[in-house]
N, C-alpha and C. Protein backbone atom coordinates (compact mmCIF):
# COMPACT_ATOMS: atom_id res chain seq x y z
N UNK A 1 11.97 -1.88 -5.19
CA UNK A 1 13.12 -2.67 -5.60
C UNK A 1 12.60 -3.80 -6.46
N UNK A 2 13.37 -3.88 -7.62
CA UNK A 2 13.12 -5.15 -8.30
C UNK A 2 14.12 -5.86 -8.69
N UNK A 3 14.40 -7.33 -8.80
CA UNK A 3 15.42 -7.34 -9.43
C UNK A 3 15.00 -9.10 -10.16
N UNK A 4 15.25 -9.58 -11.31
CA UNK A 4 14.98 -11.00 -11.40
C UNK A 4 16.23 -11.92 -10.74
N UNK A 5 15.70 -12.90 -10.43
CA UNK A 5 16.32 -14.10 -9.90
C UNK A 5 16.11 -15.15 -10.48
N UNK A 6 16.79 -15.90 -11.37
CA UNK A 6 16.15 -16.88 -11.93
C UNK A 6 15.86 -18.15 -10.94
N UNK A 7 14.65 -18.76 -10.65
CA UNK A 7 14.07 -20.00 -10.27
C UNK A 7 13.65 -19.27 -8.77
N UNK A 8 12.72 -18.04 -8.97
CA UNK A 8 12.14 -17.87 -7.91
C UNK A 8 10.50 -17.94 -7.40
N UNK A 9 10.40 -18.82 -6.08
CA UNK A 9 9.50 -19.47 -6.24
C UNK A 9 8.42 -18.33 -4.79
N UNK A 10 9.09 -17.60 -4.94
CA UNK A 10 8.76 -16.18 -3.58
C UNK A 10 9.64 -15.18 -3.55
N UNK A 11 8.88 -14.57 -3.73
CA UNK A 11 9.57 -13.09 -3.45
C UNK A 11 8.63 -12.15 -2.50
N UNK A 12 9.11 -11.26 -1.62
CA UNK A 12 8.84 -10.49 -1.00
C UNK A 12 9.40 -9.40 -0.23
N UNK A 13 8.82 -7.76 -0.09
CA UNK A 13 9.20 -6.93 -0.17
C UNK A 13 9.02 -6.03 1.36
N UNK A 14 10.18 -6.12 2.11
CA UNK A 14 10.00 -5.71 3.34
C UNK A 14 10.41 -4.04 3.47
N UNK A 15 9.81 -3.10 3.91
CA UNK A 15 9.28 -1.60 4.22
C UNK A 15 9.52 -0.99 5.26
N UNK A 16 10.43 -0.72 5.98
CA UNK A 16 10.35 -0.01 7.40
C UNK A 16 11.40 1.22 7.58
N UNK A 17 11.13 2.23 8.56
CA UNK A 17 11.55 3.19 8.86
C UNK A 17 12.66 3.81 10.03
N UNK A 18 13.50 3.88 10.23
CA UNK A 18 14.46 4.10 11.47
C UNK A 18 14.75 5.64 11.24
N UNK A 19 13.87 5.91 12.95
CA UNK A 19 14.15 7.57 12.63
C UNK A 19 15.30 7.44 14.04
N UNK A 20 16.39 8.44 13.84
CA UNK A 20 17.48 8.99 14.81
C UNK A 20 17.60 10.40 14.96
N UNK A 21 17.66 10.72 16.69
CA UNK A 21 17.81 11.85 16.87
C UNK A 21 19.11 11.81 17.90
N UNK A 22 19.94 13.01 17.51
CA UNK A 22 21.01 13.44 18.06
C UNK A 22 20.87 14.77 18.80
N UNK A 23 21.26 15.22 20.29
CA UNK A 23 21.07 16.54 20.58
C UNK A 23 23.09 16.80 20.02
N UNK A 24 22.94 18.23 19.89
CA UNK A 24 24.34 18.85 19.48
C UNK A 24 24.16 20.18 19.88
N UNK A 25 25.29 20.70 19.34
CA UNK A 25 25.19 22.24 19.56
C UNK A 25 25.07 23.10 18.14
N UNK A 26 24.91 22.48 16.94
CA UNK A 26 24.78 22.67 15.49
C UNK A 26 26.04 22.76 15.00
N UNK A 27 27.19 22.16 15.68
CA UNK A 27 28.57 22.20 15.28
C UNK A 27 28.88 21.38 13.50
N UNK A 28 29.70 21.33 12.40
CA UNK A 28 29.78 20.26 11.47
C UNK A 28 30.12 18.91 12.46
N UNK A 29 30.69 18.63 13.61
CA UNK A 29 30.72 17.42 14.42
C UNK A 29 30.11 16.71 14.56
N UNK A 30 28.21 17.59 15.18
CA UNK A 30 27.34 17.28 15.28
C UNK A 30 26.72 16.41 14.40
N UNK A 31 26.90 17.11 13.07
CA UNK A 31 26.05 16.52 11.57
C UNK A 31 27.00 15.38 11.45
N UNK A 32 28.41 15.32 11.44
CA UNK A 32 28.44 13.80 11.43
C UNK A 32 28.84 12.86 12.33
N UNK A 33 28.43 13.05 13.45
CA UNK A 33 27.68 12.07 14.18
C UNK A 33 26.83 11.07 13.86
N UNK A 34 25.33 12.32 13.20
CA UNK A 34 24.04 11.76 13.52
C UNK A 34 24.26 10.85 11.35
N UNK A 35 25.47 11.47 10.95
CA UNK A 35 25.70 10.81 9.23
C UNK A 35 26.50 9.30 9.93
N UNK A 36 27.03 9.72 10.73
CA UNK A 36 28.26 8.06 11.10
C UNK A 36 26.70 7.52 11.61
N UNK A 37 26.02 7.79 12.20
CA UNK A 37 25.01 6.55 12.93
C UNK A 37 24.25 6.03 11.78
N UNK A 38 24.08 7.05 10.94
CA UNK A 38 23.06 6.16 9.52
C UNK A 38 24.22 5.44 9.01
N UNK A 39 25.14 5.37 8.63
CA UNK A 39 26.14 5.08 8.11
C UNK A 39 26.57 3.64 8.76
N UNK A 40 26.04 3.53 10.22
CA UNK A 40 26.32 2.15 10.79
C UNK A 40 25.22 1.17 11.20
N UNK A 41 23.80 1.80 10.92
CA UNK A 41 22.83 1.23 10.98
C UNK A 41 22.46 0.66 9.48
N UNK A 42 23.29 1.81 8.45
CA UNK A 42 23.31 0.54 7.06
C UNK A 42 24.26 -0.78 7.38
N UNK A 43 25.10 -0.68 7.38
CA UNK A 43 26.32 -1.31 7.28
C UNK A 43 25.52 -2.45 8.41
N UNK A 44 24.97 -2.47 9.23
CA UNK A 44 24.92 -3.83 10.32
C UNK A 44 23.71 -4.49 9.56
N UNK A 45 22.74 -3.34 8.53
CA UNK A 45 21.46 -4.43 8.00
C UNK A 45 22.31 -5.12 6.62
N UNK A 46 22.95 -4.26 5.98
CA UNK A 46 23.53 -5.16 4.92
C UNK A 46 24.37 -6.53 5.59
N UNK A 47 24.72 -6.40 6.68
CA UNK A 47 26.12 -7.62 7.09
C UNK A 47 25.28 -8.72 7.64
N UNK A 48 23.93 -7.93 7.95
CA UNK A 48 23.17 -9.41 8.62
C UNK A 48 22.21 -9.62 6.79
N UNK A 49 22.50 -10.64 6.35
CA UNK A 49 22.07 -10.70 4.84
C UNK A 49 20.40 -11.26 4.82
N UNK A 50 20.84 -12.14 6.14
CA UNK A 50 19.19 -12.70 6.25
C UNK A 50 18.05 -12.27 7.59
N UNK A 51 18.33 -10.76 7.82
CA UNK A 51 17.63 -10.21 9.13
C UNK A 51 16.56 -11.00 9.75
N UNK A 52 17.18 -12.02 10.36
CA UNK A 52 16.47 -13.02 10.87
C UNK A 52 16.30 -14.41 10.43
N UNK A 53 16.25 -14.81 9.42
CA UNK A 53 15.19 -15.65 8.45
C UNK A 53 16.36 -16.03 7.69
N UNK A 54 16.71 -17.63 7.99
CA UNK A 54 18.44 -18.03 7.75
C UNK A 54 17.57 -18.71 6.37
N UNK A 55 16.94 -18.85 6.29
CA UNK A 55 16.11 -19.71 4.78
C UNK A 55 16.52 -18.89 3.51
N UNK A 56 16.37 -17.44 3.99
CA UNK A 56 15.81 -16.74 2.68
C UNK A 56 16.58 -15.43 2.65
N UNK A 57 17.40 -15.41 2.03
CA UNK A 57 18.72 -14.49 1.68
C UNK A 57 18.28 -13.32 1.39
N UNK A 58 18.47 -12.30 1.59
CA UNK A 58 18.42 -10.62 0.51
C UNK A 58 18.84 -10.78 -0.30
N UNK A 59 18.40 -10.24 -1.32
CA UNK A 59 19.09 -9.67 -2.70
C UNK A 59 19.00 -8.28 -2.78
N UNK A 60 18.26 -7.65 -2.65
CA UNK A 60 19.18 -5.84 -2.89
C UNK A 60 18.02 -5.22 -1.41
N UNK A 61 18.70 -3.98 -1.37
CA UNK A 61 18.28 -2.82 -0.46
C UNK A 61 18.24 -1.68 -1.07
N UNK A 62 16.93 -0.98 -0.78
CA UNK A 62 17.27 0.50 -0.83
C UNK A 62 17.30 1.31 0.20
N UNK A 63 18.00 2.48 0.90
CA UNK A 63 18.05 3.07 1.52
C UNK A 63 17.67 4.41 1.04
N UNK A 64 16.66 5.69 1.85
CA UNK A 64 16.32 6.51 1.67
C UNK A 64 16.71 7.64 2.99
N UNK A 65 17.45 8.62 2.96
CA UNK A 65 17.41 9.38 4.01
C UNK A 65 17.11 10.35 3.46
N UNK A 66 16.79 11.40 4.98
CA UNK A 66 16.20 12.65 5.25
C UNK A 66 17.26 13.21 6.74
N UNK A 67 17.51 14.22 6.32
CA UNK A 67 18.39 14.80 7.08
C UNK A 67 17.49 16.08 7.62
N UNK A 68 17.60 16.41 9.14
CA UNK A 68 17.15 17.79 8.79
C UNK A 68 17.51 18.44 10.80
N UNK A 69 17.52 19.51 11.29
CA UNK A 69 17.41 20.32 12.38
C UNK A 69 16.73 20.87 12.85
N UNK A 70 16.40 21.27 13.85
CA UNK A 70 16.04 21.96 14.76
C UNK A 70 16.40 22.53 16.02
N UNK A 71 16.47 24.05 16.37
CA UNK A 71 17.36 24.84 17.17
C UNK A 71 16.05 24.24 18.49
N UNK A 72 16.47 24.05 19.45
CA UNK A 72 15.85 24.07 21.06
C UNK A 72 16.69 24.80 22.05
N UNK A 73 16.11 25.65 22.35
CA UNK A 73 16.35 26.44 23.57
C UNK A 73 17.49 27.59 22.97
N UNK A 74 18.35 28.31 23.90
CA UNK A 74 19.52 28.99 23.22
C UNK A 74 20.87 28.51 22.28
N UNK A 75 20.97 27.28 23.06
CA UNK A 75 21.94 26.85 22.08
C UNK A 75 21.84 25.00 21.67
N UNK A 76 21.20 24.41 22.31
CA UNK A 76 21.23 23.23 22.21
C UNK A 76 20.14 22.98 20.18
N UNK A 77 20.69 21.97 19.29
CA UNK A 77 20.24 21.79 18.04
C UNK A 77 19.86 20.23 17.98
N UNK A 78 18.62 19.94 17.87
CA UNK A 78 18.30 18.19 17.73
C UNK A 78 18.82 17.82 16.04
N UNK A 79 19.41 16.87 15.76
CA UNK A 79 19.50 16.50 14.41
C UNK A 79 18.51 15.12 13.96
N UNK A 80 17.78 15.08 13.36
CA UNK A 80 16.89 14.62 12.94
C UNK A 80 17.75 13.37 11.74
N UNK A 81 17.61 12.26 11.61
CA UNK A 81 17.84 11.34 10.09
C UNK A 81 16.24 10.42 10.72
N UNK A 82 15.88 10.40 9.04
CA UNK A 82 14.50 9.42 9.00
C UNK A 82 15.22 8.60 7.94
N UNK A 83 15.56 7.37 7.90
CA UNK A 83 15.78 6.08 6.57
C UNK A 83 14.63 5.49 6.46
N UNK A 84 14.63 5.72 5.31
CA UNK A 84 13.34 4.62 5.03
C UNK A 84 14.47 3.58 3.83
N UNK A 85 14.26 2.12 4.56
CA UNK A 85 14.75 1.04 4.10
C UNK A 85 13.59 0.41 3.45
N UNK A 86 14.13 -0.64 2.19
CA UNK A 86 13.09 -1.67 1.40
C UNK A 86 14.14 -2.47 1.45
N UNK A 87 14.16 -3.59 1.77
CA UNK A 87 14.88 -5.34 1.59
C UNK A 87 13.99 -5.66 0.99
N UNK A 88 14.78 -6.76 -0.77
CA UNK A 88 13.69 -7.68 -1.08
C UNK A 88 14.08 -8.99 -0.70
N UNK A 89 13.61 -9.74 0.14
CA UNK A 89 14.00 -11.36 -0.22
C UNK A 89 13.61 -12.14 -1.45
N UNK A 90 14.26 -13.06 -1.79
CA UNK A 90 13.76 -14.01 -2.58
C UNK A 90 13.71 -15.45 -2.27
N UNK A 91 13.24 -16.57 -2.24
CA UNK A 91 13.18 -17.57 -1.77
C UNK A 91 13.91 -18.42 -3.17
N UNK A 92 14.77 -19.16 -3.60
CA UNK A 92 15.00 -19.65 -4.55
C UNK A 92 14.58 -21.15 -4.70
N UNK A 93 13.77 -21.24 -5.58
CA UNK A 93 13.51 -22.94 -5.81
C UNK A 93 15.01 -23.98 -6.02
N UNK A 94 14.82 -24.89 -5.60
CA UNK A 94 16.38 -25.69 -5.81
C UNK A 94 16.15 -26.69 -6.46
């Protein structure tokens, strides 16, 4: 992520991963389930703007998913989402 900010006196680029697993039965229900949970684990990092750190605001996100299955046993299906998130902060000089 890049983005300019004019009068920035720090910037820095935070990296982390949230993997979710859902058991189902491979129903379309199933799949969006485990799509509504990525779908609300964005939505709560965008609403908290400063994940933690009331100083130093976000300016953009990227979000990356991976969707994928696996059958266990006769009928039971795990659903797999991996996000890989980037937040950049910027610190703005005043």
């Amino acid at each position: 992520i890049e983005e300019e900010v004019g009068g920035v006196t720090e910037r820095r680029l935070a990296t982390f991963r949230v993997e979710i697993r859902s058991k189902g039965t491979g129903l379309q229900d199933d799949q969006d389930t485990i799509i509504g949970y990525v779908g609300e684990i964005k939505d709560a990092i965008v609403a908290n703007s400063s994940l933690g750190c009331t100083t130093v605001p976000c300016h953009a996100y990227d979000f990356r998913v991976e969707y994928s299955q696996q059958g266990q046993g006769k009928s039971a299906v795990i659903f797999f989402a991996v996000m890989e998130v980037q937040v950049l902060w910027a610190r703005i000089a005043s």
